[in-house]
PDB file of N, CA and C in Angstrom:
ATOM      1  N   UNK A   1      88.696 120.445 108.461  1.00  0.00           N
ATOM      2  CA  UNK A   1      89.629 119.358 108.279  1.00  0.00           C
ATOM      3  C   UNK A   1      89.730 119.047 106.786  1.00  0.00           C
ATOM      4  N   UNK A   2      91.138 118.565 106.469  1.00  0.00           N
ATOM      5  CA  UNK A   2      91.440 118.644 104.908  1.00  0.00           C
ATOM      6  C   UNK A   2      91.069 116.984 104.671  1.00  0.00           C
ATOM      7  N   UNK A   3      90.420 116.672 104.115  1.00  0.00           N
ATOM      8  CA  UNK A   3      89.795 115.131 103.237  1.00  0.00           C
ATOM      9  C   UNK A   3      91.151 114.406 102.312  1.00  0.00           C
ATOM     10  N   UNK A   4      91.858 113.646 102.770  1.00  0.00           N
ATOM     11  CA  UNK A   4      92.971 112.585 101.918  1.00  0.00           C
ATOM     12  C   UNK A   4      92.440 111.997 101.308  1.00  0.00           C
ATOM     13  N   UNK A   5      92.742 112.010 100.127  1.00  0.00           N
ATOM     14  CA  UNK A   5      92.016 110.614  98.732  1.00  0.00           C
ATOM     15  C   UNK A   5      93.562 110.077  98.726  1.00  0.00           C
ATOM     16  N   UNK A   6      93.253 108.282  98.665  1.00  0.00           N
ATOM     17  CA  UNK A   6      94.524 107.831  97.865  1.00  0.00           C
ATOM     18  C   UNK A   6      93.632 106.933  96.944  1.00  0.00           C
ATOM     19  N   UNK A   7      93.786 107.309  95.737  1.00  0.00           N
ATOM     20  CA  UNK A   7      93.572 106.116  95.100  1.00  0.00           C
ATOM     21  C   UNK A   7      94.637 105.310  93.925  1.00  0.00           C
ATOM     22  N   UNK A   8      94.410 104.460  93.484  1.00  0.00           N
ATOM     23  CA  UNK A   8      94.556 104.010  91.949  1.00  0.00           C
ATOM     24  C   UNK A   8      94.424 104.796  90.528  1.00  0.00           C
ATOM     25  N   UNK A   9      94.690 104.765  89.824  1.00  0.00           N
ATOM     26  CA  UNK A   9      93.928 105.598  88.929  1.00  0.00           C
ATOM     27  C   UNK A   9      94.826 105.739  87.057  1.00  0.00           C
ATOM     28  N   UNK A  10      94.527 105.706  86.689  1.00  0.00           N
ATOM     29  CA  UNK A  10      95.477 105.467  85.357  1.00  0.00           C
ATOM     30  C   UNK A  10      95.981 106.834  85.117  1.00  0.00           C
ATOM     31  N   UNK A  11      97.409 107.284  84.299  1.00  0.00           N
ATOM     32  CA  UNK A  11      97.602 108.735  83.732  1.00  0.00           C
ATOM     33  C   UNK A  11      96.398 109.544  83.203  1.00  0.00           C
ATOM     34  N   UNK A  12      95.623 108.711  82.330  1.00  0.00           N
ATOM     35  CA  UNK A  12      94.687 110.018  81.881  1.00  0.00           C
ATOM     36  C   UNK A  12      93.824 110.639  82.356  1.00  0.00           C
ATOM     37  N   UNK A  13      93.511 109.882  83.590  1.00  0.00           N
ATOM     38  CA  UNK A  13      92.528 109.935  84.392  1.00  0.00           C
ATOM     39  C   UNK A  13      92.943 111.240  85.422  1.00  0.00           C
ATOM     40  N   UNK A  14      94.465 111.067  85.761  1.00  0.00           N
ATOM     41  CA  UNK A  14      94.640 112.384  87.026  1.00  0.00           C
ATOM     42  C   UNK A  14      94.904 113.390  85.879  1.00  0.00           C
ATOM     43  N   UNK A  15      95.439 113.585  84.864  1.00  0.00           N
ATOM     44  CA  UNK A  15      95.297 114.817  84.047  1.00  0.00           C
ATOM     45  C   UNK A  15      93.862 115.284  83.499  1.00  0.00           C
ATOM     46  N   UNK A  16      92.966 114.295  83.350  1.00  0.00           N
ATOM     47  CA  UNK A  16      91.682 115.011  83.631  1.00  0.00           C
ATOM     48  C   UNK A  16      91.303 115.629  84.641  1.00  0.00           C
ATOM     49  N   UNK A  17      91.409 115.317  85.752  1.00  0.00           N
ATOM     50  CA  UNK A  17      91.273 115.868  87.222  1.00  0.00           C
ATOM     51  C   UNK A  17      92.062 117.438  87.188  1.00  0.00           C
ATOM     52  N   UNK A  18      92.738 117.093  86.459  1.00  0.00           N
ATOM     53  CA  UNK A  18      93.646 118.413  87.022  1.00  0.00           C
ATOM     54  C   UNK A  18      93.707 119.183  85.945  1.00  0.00           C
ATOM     55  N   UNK A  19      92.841 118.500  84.328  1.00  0.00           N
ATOM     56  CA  UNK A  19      93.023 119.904  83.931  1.00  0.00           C
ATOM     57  C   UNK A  19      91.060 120.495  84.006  1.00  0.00           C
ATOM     58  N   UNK A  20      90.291 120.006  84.671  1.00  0.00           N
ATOM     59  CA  UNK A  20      89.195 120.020  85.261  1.00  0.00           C
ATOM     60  C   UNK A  20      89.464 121.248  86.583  1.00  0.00           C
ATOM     61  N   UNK A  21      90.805 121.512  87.562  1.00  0.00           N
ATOM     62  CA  UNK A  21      90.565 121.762  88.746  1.00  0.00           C
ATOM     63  C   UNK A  21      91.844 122.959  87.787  1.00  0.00           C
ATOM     64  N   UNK A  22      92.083 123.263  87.095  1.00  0.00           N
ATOM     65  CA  UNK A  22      92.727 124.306  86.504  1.00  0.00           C
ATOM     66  C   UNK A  22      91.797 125.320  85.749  1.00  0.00           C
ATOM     67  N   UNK A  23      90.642 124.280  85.356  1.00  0.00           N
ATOM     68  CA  UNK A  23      89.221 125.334  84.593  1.00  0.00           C
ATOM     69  C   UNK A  23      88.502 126.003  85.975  1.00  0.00           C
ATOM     70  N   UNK A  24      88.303 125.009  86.794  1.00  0.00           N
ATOM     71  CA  UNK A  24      88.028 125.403  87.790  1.00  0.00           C
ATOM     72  C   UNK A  24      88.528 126.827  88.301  1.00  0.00           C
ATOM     73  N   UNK A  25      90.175 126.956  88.465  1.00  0.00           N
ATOM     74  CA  UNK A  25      90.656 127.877  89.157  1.00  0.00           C
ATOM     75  C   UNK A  25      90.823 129.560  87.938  1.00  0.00           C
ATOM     76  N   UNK A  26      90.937 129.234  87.155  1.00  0.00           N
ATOM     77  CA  UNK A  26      90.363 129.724  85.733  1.00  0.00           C
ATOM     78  C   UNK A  26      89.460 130.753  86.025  1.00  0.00           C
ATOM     79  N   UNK A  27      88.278 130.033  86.454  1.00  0.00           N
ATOM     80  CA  UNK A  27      86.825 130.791  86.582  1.00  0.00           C
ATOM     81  C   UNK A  27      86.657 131.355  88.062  1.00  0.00           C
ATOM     82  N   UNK A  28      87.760 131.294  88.762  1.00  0.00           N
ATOM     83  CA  UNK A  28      87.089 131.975  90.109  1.00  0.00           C
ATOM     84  C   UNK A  28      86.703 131.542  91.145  1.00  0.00           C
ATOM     85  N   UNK A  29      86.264 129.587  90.714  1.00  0.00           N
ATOM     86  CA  UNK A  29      85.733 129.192  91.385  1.00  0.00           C
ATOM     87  C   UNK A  29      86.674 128.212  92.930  1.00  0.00           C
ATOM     88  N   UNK A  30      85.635 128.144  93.732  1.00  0.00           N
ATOM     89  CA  UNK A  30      86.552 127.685  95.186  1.00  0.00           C
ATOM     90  C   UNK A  30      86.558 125.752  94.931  1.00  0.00           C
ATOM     91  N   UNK A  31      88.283 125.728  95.781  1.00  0.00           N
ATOM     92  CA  UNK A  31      88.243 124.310  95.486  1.00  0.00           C
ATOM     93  C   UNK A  31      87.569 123.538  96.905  1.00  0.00           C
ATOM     94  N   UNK A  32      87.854 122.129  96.670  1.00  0.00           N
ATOM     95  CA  UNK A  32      87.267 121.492  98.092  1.00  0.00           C
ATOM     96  C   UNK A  32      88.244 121.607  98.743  1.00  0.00           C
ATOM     97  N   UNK A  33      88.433 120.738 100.385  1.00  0.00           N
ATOM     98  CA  UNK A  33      89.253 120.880 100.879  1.00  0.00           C
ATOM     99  C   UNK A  33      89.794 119.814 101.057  1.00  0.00           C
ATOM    100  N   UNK A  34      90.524 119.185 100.132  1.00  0.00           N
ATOM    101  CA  UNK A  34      90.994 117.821  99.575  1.00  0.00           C
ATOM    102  C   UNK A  34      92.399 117.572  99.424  1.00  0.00           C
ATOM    103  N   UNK A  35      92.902 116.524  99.462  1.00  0.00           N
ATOM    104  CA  UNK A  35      94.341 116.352  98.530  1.00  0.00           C
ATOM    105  C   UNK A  35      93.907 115.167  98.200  1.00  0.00           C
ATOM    106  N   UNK A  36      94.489 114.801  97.055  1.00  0.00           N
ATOM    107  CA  UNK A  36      94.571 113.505  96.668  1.00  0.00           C
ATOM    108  C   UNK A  36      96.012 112.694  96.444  1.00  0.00           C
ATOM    109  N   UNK A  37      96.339 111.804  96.652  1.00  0.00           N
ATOM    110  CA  UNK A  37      97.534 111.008  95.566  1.00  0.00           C
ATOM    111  C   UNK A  37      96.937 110.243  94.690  1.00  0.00           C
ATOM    112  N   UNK A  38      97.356 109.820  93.755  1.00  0.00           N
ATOM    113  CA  UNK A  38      97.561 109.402  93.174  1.00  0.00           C
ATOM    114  C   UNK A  38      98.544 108.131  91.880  1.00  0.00           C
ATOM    115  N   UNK A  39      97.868 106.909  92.547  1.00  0.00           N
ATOM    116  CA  UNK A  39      99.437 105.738  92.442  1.00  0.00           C
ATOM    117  C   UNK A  39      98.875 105.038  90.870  1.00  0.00           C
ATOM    118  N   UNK A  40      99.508 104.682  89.748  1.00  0.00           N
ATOM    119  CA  UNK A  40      98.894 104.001  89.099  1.00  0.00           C
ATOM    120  C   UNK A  40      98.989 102.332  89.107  1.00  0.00           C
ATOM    121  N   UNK A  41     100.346 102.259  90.407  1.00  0.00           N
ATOM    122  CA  UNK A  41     100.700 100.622  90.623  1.00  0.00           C
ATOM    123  C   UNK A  41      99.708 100.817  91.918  1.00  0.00           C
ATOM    124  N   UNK A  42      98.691  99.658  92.260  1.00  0.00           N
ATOM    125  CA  UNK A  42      98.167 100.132  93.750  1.00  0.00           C
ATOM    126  C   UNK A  42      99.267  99.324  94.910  1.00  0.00           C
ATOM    127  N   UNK A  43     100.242  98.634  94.533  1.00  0.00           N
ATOM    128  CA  UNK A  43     101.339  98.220  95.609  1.00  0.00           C
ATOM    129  C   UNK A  43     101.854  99.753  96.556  1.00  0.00           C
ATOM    130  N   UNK A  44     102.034 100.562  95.190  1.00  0.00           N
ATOM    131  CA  UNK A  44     102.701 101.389  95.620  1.00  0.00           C
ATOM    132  C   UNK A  44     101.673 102.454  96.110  1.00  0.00           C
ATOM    133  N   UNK A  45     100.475 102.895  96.399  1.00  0.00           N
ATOM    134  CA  UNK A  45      99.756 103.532  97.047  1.00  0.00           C
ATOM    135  C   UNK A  45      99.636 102.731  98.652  1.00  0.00           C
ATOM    136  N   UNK A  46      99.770 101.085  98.610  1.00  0.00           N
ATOM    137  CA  UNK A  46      99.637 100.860  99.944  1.00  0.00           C
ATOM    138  C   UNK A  46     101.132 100.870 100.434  1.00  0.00           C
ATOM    139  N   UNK A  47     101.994 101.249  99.939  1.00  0.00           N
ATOM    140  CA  UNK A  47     103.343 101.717 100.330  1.00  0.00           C
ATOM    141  C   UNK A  47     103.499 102.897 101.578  1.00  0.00           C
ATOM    142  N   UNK A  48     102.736 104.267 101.044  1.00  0.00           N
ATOM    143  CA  UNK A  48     102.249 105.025 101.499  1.00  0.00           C
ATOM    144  C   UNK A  48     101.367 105.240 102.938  1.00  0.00           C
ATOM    145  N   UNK A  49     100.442 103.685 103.204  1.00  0.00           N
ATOM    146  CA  UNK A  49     100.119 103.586 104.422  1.00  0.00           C
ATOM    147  C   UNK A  49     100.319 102.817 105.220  1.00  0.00           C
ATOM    148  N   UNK A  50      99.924 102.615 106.492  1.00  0.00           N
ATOM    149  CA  UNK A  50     100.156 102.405 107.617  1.00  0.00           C
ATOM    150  C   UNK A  50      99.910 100.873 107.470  1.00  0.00           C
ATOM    151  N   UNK A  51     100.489 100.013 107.978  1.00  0.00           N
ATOM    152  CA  UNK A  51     100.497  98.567 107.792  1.00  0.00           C
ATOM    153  C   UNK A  51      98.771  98.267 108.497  1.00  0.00           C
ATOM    154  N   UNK A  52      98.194  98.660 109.071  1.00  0.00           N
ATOM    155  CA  UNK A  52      97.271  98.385 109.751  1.00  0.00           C
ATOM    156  C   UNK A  52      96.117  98.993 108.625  1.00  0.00           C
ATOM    157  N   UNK A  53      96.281 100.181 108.017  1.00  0.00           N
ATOM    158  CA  UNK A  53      95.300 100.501 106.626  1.00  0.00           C
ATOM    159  C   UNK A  53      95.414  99.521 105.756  1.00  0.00           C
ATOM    160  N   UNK A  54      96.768  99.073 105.424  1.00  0.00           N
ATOM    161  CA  UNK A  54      96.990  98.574 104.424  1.00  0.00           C
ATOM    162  C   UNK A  54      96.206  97.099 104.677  1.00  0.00           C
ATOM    163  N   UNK A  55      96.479  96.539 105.780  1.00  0.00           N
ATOM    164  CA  UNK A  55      95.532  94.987 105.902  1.00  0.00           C
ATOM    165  C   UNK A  55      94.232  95.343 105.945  1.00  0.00           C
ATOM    166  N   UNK A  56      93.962  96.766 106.148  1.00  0.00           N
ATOM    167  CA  UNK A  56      92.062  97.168 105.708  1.00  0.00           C
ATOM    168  C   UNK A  56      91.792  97.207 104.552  1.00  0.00           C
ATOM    169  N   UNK A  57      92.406  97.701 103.635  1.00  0.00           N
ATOM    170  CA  UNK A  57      92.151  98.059 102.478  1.00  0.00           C
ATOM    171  C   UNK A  57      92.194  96.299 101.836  1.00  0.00           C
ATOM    172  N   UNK A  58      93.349  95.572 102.252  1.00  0.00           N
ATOM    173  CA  UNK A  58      93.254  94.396 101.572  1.00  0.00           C
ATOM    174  C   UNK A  58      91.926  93.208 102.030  1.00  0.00           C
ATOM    175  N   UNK A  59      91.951  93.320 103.174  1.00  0.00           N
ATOM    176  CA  UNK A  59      91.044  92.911 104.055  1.00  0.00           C
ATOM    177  C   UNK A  59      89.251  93.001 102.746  1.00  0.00           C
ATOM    178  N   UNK A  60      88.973  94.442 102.846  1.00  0.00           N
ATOM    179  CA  UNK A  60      88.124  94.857 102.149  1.00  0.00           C
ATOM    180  C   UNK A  60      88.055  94.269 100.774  1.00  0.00           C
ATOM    181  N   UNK A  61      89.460  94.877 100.159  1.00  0.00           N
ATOM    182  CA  UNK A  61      89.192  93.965  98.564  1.00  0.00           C
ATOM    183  C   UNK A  61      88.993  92.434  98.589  1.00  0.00           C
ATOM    184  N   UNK A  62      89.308  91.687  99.471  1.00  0.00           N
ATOM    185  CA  UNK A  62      88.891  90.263  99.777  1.00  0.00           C
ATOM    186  C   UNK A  62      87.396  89.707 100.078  1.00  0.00           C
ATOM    187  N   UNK A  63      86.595  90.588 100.350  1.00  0.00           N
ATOM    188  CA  UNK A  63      85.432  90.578 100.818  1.00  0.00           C
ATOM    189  C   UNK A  63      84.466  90.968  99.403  1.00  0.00           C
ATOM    190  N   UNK A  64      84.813  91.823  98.508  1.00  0.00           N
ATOM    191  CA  UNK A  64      84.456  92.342  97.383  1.00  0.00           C
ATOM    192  C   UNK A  64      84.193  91.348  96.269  1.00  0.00           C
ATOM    193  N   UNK A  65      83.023  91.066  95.457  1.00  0.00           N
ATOM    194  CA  UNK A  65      83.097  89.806  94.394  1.00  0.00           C
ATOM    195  C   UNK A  65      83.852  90.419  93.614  1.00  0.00           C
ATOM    196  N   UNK A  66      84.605  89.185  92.658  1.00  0.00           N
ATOM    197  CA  UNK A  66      85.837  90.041  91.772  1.00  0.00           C
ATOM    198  C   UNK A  66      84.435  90.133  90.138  1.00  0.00           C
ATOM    199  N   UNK A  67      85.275  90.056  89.339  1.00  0.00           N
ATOM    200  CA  UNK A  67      85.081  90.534  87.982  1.00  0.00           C
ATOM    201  C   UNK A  67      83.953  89.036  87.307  1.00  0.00           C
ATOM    202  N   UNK A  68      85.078  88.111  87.727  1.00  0.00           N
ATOM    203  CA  UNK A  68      84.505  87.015  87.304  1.00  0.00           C
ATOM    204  C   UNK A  68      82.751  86.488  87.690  1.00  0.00           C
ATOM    205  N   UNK A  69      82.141  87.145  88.799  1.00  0.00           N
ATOM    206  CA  UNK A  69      81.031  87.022  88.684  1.00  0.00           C
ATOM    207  C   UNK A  69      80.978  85.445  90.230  1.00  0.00           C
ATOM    208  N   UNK A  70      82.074  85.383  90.855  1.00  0.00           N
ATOM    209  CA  UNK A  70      82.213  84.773  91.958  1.00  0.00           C
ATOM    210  C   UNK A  70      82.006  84.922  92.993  1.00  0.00           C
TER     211      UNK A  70
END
């Protein structure tokens, strides 16, 4: 079974990934069995899922202490 990543993630961050999985393919070596997307607005990654993920995922970040130390 193929593994879905969606995450967040800034531009420089998925061109590292990918020029990481280009050295990778470079050398011979085998990839995982993955896809990822990749959204840098996260509105628009929960666009992508299912209204019932999407109140999980929010659900979850609600439960999470934020930054502020609350």
């Amino acid at each position: 079974m193929i593994k879905v990543i969606i995450r967040t993630d800034r531009i420089e961050d998925f061109f590292e990934r990918a020029r990481k999985a280009a050295q990778k393919s470079d050398h011979g070596e085998p990839f995982n069995q993955s896809v990822t997307f990749s959204f840098e607005d996260p509105h628009e990654a929960l666009m992508v899922l299912s209204e019932a993920r999407s109140l999980l995922l929010l659900e979850e970040d609600l439960t999470q202490p934020n930054d502020s130390g609350q």
